[in-house]
Protein backbone atom coordinates (compact mmCIF):
# COMPACT_ATOMS: atom_id res chain seq x y z
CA UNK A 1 -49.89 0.30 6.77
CA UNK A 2 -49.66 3.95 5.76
CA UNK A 3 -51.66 5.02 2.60
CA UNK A 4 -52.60 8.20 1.26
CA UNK A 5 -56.61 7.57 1.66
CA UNK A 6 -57.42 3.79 1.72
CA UNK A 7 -60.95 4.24 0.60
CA UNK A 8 -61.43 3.15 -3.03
CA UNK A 9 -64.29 5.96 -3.14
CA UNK A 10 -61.94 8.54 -3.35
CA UNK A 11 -61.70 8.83 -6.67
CA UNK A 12 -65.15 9.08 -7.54
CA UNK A 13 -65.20 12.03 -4.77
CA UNK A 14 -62.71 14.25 -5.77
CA UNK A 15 -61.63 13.75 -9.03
CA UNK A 16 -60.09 10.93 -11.31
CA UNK A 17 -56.95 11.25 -11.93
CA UNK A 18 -56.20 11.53 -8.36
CA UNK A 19 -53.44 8.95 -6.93
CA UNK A 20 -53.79 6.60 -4.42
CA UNK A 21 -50.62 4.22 -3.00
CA UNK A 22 -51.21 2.07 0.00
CA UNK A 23 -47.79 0.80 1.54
CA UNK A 24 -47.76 -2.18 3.35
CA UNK A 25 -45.52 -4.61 5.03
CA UNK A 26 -47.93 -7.53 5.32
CA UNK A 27 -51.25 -7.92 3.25
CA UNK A 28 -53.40 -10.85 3.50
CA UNK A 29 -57.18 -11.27 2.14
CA UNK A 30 -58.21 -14.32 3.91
CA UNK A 31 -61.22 -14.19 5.00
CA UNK A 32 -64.16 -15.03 2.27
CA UNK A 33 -64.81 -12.08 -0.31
CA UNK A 34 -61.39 -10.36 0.74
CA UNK A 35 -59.80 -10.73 -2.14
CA UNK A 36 -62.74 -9.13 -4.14
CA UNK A 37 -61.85 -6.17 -2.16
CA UNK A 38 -58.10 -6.00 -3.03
CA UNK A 39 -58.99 -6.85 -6.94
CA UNK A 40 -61.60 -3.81 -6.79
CA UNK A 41 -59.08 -1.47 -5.22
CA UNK A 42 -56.62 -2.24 -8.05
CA UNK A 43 -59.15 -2.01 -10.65
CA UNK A 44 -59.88 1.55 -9.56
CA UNK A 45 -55.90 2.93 -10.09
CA UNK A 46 -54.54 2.07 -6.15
CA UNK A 47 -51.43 1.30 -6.22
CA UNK A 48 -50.23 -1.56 -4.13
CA UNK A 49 -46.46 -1.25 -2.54
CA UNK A 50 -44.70 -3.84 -0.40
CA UNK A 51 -42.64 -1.78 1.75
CA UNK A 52 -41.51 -0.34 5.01
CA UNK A 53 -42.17 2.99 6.03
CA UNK A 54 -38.73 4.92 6.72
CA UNK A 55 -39.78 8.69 7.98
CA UNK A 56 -42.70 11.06 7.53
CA UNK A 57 -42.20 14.73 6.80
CA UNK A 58 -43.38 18.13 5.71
CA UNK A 59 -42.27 19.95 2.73
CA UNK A 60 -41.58 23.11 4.38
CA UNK A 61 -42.40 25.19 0.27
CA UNK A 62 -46.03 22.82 -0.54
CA UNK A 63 -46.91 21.59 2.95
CA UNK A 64 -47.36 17.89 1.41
CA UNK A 65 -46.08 15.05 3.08
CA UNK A 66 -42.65 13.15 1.66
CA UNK A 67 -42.64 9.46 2.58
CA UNK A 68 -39.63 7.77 2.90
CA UNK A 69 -39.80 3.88 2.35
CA UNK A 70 -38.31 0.75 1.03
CA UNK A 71 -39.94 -1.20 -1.84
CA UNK A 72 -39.46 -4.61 -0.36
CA UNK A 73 -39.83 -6.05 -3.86
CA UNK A 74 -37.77 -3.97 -5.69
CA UNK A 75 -35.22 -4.06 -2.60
CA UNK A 76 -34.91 -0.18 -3.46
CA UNK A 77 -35.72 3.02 -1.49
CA UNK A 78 -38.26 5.32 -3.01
CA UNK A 79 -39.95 8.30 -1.95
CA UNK A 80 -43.59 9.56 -2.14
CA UNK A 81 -44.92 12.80 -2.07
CA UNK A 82 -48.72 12.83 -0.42
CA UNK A 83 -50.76 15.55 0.49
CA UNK A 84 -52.63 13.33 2.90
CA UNK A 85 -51.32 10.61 4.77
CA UNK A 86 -53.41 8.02 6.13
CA UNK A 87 -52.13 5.52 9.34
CA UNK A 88 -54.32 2.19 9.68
CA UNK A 89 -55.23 2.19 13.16
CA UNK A 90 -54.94 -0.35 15.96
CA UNK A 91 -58.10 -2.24 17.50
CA UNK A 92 -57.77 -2.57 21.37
CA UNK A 93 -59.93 -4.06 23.67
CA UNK A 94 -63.14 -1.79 24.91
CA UNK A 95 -62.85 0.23 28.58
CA UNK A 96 -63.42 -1.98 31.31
CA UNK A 97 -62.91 -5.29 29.85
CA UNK A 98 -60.12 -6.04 32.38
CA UNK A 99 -62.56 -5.87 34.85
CA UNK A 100 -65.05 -8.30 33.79
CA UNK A 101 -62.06 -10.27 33.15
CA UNK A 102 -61.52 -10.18 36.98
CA UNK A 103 -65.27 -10.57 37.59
CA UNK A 104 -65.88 -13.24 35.70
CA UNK A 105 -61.97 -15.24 36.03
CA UNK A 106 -61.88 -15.17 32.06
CA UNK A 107 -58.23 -15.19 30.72
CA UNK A 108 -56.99 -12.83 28.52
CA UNK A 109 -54.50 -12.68 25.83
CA UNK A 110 -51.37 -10.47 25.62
CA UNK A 111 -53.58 -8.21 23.45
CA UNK A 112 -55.97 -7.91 25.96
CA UNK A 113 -58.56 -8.97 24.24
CA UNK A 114 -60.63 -12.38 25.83
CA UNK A 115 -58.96 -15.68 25.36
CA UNK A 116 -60.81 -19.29 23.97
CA UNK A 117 -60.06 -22.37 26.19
CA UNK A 118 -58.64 -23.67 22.98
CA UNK A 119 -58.00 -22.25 19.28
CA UNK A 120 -58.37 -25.45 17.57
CA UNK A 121 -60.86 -27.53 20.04
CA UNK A 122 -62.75 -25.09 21.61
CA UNK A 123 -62.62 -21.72 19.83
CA UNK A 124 -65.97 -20.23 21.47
CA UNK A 125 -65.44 -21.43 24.69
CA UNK A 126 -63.59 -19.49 27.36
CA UNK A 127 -62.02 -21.62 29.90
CA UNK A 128 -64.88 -20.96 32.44
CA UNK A 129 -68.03 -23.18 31.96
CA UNK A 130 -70.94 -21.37 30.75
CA UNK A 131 -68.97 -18.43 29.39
CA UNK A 132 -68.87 -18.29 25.62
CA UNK A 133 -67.09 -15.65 23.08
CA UNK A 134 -68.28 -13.51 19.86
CA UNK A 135 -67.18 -10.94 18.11
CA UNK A 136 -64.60 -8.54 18.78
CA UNK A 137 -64.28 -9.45 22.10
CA UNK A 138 -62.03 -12.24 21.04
CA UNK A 139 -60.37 -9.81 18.86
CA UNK A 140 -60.86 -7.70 15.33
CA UNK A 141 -63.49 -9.79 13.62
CA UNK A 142 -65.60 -8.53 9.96
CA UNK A 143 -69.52 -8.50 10.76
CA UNK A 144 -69.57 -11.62 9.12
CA UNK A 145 -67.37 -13.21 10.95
CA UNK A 146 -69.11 -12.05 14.36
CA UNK A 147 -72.44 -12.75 12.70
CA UNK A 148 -71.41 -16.59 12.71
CA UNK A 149 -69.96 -16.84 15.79
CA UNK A 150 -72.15 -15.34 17.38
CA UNK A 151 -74.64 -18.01 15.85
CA UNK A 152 -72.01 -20.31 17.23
CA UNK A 153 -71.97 -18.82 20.54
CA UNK A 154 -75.65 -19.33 21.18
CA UNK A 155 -75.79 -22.87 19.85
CA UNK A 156 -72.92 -23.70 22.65
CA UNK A 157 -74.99 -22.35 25.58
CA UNK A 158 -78.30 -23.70 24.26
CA UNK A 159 -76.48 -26.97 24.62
CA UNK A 160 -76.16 -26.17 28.66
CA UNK A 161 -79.48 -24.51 28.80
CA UNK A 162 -81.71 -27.30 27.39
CA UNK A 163 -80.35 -29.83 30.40
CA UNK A 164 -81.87 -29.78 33.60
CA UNK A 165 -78.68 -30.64 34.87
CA UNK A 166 -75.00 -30.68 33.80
CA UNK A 167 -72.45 -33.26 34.04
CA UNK A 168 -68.51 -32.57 34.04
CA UNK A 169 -65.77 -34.78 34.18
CA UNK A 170 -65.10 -37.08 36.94
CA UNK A 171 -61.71 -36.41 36.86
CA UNK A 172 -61.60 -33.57 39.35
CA UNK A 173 -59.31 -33.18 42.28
CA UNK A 174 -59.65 -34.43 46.13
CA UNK A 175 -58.70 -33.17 49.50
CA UNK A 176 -57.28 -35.97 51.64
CA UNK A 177 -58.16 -33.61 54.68
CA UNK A 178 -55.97 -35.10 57.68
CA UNK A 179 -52.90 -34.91 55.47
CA UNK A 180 -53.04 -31.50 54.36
CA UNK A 181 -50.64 -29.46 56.19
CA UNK A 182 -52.61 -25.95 55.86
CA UNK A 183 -54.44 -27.34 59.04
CA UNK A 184 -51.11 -26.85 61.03
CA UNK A 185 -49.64 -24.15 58.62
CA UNK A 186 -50.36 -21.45 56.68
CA UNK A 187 -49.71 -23.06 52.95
CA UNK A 188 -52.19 -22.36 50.32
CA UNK A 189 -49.87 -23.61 47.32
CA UNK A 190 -53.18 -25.21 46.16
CA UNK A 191 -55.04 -22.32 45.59
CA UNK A 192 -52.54 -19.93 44.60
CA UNK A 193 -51.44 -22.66 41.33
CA UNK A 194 -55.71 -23.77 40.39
CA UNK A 195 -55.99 -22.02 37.15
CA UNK A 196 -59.50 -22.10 37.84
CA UNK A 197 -59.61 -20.66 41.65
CA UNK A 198 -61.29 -23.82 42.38
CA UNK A 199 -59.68 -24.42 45.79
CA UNK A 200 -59.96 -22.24 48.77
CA UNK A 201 -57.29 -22.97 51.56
CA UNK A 202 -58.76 -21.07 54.89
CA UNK A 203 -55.78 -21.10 57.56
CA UNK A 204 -56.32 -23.52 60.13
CA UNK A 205 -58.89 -25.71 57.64
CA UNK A 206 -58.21 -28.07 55.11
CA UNK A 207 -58.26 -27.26 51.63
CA UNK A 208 -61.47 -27.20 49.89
CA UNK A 209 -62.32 -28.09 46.37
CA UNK A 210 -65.51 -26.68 44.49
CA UNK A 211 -66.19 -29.58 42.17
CA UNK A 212 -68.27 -27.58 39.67
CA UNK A 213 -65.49 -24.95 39.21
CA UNK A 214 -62.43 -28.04 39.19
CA UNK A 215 -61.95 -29.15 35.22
CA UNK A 216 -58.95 -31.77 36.23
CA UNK A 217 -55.97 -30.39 34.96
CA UNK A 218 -54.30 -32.14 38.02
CA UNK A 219 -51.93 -28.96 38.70
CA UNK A 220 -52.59 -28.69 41.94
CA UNK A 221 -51.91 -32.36 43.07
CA UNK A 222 -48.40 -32.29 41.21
CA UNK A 223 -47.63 -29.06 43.21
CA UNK A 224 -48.93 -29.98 46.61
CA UNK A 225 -45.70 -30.84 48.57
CA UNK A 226 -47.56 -32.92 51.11
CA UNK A 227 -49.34 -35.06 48.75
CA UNK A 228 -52.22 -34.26 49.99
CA UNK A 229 -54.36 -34.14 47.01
CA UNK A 230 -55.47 -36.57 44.39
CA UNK A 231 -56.87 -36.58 41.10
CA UNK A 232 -59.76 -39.40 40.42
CA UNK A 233 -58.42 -41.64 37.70
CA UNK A 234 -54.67 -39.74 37.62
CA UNK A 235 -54.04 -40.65 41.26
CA UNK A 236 -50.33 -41.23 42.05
CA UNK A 237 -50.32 -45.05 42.35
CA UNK A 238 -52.06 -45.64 38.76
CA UNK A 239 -49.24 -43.40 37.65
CA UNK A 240 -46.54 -45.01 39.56
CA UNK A 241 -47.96 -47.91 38.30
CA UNK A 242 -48.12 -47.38 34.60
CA UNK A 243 -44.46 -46.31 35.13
CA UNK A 244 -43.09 -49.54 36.42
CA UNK A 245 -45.25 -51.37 33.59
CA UNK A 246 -43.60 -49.66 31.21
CA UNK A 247 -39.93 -49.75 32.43
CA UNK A 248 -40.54 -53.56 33.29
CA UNK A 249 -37.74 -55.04 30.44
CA UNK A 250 -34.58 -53.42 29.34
CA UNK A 251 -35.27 -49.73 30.65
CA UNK A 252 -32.40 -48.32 29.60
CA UNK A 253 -33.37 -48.82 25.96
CA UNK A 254 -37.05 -46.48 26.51
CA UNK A 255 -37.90 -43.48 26.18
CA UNK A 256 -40.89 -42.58 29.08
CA UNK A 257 -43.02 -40.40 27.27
CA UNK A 258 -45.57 -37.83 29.60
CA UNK A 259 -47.93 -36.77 26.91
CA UNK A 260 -50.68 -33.93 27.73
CA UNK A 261 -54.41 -35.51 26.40
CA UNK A 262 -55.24 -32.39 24.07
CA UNK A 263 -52.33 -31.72 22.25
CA UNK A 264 -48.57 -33.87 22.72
CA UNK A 265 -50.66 -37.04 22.94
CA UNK A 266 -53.29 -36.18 20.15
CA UNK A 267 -50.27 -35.40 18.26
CA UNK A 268 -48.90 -38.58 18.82
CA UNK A 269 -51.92 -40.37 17.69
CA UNK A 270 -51.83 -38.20 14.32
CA UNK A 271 -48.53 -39.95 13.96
CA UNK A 272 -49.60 -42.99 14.40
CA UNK A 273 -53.30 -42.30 12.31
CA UNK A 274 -51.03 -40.89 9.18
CA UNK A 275 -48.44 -43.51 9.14
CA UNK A 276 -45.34 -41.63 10.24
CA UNK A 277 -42.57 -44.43 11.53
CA UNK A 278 -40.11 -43.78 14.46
CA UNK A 279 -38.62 -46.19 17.05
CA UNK A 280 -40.93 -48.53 18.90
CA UNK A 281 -38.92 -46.89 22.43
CA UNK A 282 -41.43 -44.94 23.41
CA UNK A 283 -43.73 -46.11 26.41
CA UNK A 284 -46.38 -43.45 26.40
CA UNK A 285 -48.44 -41.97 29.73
CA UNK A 286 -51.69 -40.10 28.96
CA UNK A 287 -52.28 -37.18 31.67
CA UNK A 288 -55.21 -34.80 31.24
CA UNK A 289 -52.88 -32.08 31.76
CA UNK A 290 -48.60 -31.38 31.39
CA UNK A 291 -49.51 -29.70 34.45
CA UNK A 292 -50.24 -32.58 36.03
CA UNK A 293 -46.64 -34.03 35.72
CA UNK A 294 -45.43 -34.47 39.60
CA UNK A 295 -41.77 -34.15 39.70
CA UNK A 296 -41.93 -37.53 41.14
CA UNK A 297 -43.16 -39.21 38.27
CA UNK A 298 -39.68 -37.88 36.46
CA UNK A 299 -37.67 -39.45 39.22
CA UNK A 300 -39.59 -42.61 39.64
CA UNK A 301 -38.81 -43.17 35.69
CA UNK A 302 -35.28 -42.72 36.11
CA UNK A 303 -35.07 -44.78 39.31
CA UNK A 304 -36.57 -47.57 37.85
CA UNK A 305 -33.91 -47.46 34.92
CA UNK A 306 -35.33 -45.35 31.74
CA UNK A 307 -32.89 -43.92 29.55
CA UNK A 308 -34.93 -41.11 28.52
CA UNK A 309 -37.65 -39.18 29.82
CA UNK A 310 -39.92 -37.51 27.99
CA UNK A 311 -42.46 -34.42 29.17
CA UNK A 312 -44.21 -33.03 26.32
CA UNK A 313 -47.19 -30.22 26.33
CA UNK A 314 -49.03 -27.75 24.67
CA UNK A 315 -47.40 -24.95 23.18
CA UNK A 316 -46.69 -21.84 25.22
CA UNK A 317 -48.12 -19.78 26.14
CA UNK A 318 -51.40 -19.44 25.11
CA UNK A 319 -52.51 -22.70 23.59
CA UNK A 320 -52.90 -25.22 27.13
CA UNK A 321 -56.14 -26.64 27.29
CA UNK A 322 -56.37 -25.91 31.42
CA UNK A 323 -55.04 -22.44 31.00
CA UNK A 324 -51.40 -22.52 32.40
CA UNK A 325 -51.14 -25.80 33.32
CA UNK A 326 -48.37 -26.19 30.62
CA UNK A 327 -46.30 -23.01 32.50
CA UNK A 328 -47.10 -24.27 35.55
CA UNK A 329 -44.73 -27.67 34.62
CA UNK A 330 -42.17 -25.49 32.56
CA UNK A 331 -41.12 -24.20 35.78
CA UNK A 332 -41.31 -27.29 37.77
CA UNK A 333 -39.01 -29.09 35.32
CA UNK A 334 -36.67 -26.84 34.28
CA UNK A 335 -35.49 -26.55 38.32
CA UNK A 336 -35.49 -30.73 38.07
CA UNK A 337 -33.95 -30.41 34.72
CA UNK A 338 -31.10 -28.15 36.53
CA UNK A 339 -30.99 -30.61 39.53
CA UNK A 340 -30.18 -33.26 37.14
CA UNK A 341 -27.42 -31.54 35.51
CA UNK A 342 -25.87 -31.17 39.05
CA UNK A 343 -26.25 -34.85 39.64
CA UNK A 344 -24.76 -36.06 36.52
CA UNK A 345 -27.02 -36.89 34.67
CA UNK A 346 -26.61 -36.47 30.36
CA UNK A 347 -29.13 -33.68 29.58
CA UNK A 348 -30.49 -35.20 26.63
CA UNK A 349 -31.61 -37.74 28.92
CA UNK A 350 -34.67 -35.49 30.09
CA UNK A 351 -36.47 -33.49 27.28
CA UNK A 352 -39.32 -30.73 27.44
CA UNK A 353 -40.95 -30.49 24.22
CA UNK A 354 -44.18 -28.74 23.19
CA UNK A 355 -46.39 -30.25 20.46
CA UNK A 356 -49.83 -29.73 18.88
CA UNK A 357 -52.06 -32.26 17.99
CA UNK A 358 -51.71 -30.90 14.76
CA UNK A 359 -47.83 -31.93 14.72
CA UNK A 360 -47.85 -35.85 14.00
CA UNK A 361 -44.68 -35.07 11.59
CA UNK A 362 -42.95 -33.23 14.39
CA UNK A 363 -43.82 -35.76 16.91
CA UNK A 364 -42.35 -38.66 15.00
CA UNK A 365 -39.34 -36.62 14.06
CA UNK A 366 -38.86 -35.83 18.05
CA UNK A 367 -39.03 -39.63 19.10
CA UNK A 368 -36.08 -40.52 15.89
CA UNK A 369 -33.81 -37.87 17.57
CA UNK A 370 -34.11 -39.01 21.23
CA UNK A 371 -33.80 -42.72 19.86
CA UNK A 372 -30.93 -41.60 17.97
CA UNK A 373 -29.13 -39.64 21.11
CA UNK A 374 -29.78 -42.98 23.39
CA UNK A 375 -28.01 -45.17 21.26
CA UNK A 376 -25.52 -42.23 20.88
CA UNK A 377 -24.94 -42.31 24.99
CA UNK A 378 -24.68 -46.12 24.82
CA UNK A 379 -26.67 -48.45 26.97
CA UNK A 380 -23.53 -48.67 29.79
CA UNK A 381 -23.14 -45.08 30.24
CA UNK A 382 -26.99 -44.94 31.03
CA UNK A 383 -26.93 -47.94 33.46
CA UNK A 384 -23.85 -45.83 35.00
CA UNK A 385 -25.24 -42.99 35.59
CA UNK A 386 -28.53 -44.85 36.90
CA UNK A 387 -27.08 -46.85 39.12
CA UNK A 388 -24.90 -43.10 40.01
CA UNK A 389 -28.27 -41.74 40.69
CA UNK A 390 -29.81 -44.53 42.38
CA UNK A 391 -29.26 -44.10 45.73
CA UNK A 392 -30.48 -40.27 45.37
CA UNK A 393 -33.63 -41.24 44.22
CA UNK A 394 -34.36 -43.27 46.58
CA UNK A 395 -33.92 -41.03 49.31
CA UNK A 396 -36.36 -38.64 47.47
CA UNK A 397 -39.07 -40.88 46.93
CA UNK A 398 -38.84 -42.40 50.09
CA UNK A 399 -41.92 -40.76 51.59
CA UNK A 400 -44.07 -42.58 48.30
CA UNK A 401 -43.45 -45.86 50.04
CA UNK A 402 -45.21 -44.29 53.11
């Protein structure tokens, strides 16, 4: 925004037939009482102009300013001569917050400024127990604004301070310590992918999990390569199960869905809740976490026949319930996805999506098209390239049947 003096005050301090323009590219008053503001402003002579700012510069004979812009409503250039010119100024996180960002293993945004576990679920909660967010620290807030989140804030840790003691999820991870292979050799894969530094892998020791500090995401079991960790109630074999279950009659005619808990499969429940029809193909698999989506999981779908697979998760980058669980499994699959290509296998045959639970619309519309592309392929074609692939997958899976 660049304005000649922004303060509707000005008036009544100089004089009154002094005039005021504010150009802007982007003005929104939503926040309760805003728009009072704007009205106000106008009321008292400011002139409001939609446009972007060109060049800035000095007439050489007056020493006022000449402002070169485009009236974005007009679709015209104009020019403005100012003898003050006023630049709104950025907000930027306060000097050493990066450190008790380190300190205290709070995320932060690409702003800088501190990050909520969730926007929509958990907006005052960081993604570390017992660590809550208000005000500015989140970002430019009004004192309202921080007044009532802070309000919020203090509510959220009275809720942990009342309890003599505080339960969490029994979902967390497990060490099965005589197969992990950081006994024998230096590995650490564990630790280095726990959003949460819950795991500590000391060379020569199994890895150890800090249950308190664990929120069961399940990354770090889908990126162990020696299997050597499990997730209670997301363990492999209930997975493996629930694949097989699903995949029991005509395979090649379902989509295996993956769906993340917070978001892909709350959005998929809003479809569902709101009446939004698509095929019945889909054979859905509830995981805390995208993250948590082994590679295996993928390949045991297509070896027991599906004709699509599905992995869907919370939008990137910033909106994963665990974090970066959610970039974690973008990278995983997108090296399967490029495997599969090199195998022969149709890519629309293996879909990444990312979904909010606020997207039941865009969920439904997602199933239609993958139903649509299957019967596109044809039901031979994907028992070809099955049976193609068979023998493959086998071989990769073999240690499972260990």
């Amino acid at each position: 925004m660049y304005a000649l003096k922004n303060s509707i005050l000005l008036k009544e301090k100089y004089h009154e037939d002094v005039e005021i323009y504010i150009l802007y590219t982007d003005m929104r008053t939503h926040f309760k009482g805003y728009e009072e503001f704007y009205g106000r402003a106008r009321e008292h002579g400011i002139n409001f102009i939609r446009g972007r700012v060109s060049q800035i510069v000095e007439i050489p004979k007056t020493k006022n300013l000449l402002i070169s812009a485009e009236d974005m409503m007009l679709g015209e250039p104009i020019e403005l001569e100012a003898e003050l010119v006023v630049l709104s100024t950025a907000a930027i996180p306060s000097k050493g917050t990066d450190e008790v960002a380190r300190i205290l293993s709070v995320t932060r945004g690409a702003d800088g400024f501190f990050m909520e576990s969730h926007p929509k679920l958990k907006p005052l909660d960081t993604a570390v127990d017992g660590i809550f967010l208000a005000g500015a620290c989140q970002g430019p807030k009004d004192i309202p604004y921080s007044v009532s989140q802070g309000s919020g804030a203090a509510a959220r840790a009275a809720t942990i301070l009342s309890q003599p003691t505080w339960k969490i999820e029994p979902i967390i991870a497990e060490v099965i310590p005589n197969v992990c292979r950081n006994i024998k050799v230096k590995c650490g894969i564990c630790e280095k992918k726990c959003p949460y530094g819950a795991i500590k892998a000391v060379v020569g020791q199994p890895a150890q999990v800090t249950a308190a500090m664990c929120h069961g995401c399940g990354t770090c079991v889908a990126e162990c390569p020696a299997d050597a960790i499990t997730q209670m109630h997301f363990t492999d074999p209930q997975i493996f199960a629930q694949i097989k279950a699903g995949l029991d009659e005509n395979p090649e005619s379902k989509i295996l869905g993956f769906l993340c808990n917070w978001c892909s499969y709350a959005g998929a429940d809003l479809a569902g809740t709101s009446r939004f029809e698509y095929p019945p193909t889909l054979r859905a698999i509830r995981v805390m976490c995208s993250g948590r989506v082994d590679r295996d999981f993928v390949l045991e779908a297509f070896r027991q026949g599906a004709g699509m697979v599905l992995v869907a998760a919370c939008h990137l980058p910033y909106d994963c319930h665990y974090i970066s669980g959610n970039e974690k499994m973008k990278v995983r699959m997108e090296a399967l996805a490029k495997m599969f290509e090199k195998l022969g296998l149709s890519p629309e045959r293996f879909r990444i999506e990312y979904i909010s639970a606020a997207e039941g619309v865009k969920f439904a519309g997602l199933i239609k098209e993958m139903a649509e592309q299957m019967e596109t392929l044809g039901t031979e074609k994907i028992k070809a390239e099955n049976e193609k692939l068979r023998p493959i997958l086998d071989k990769m899976l073999s240690k499972k049947k260990k």
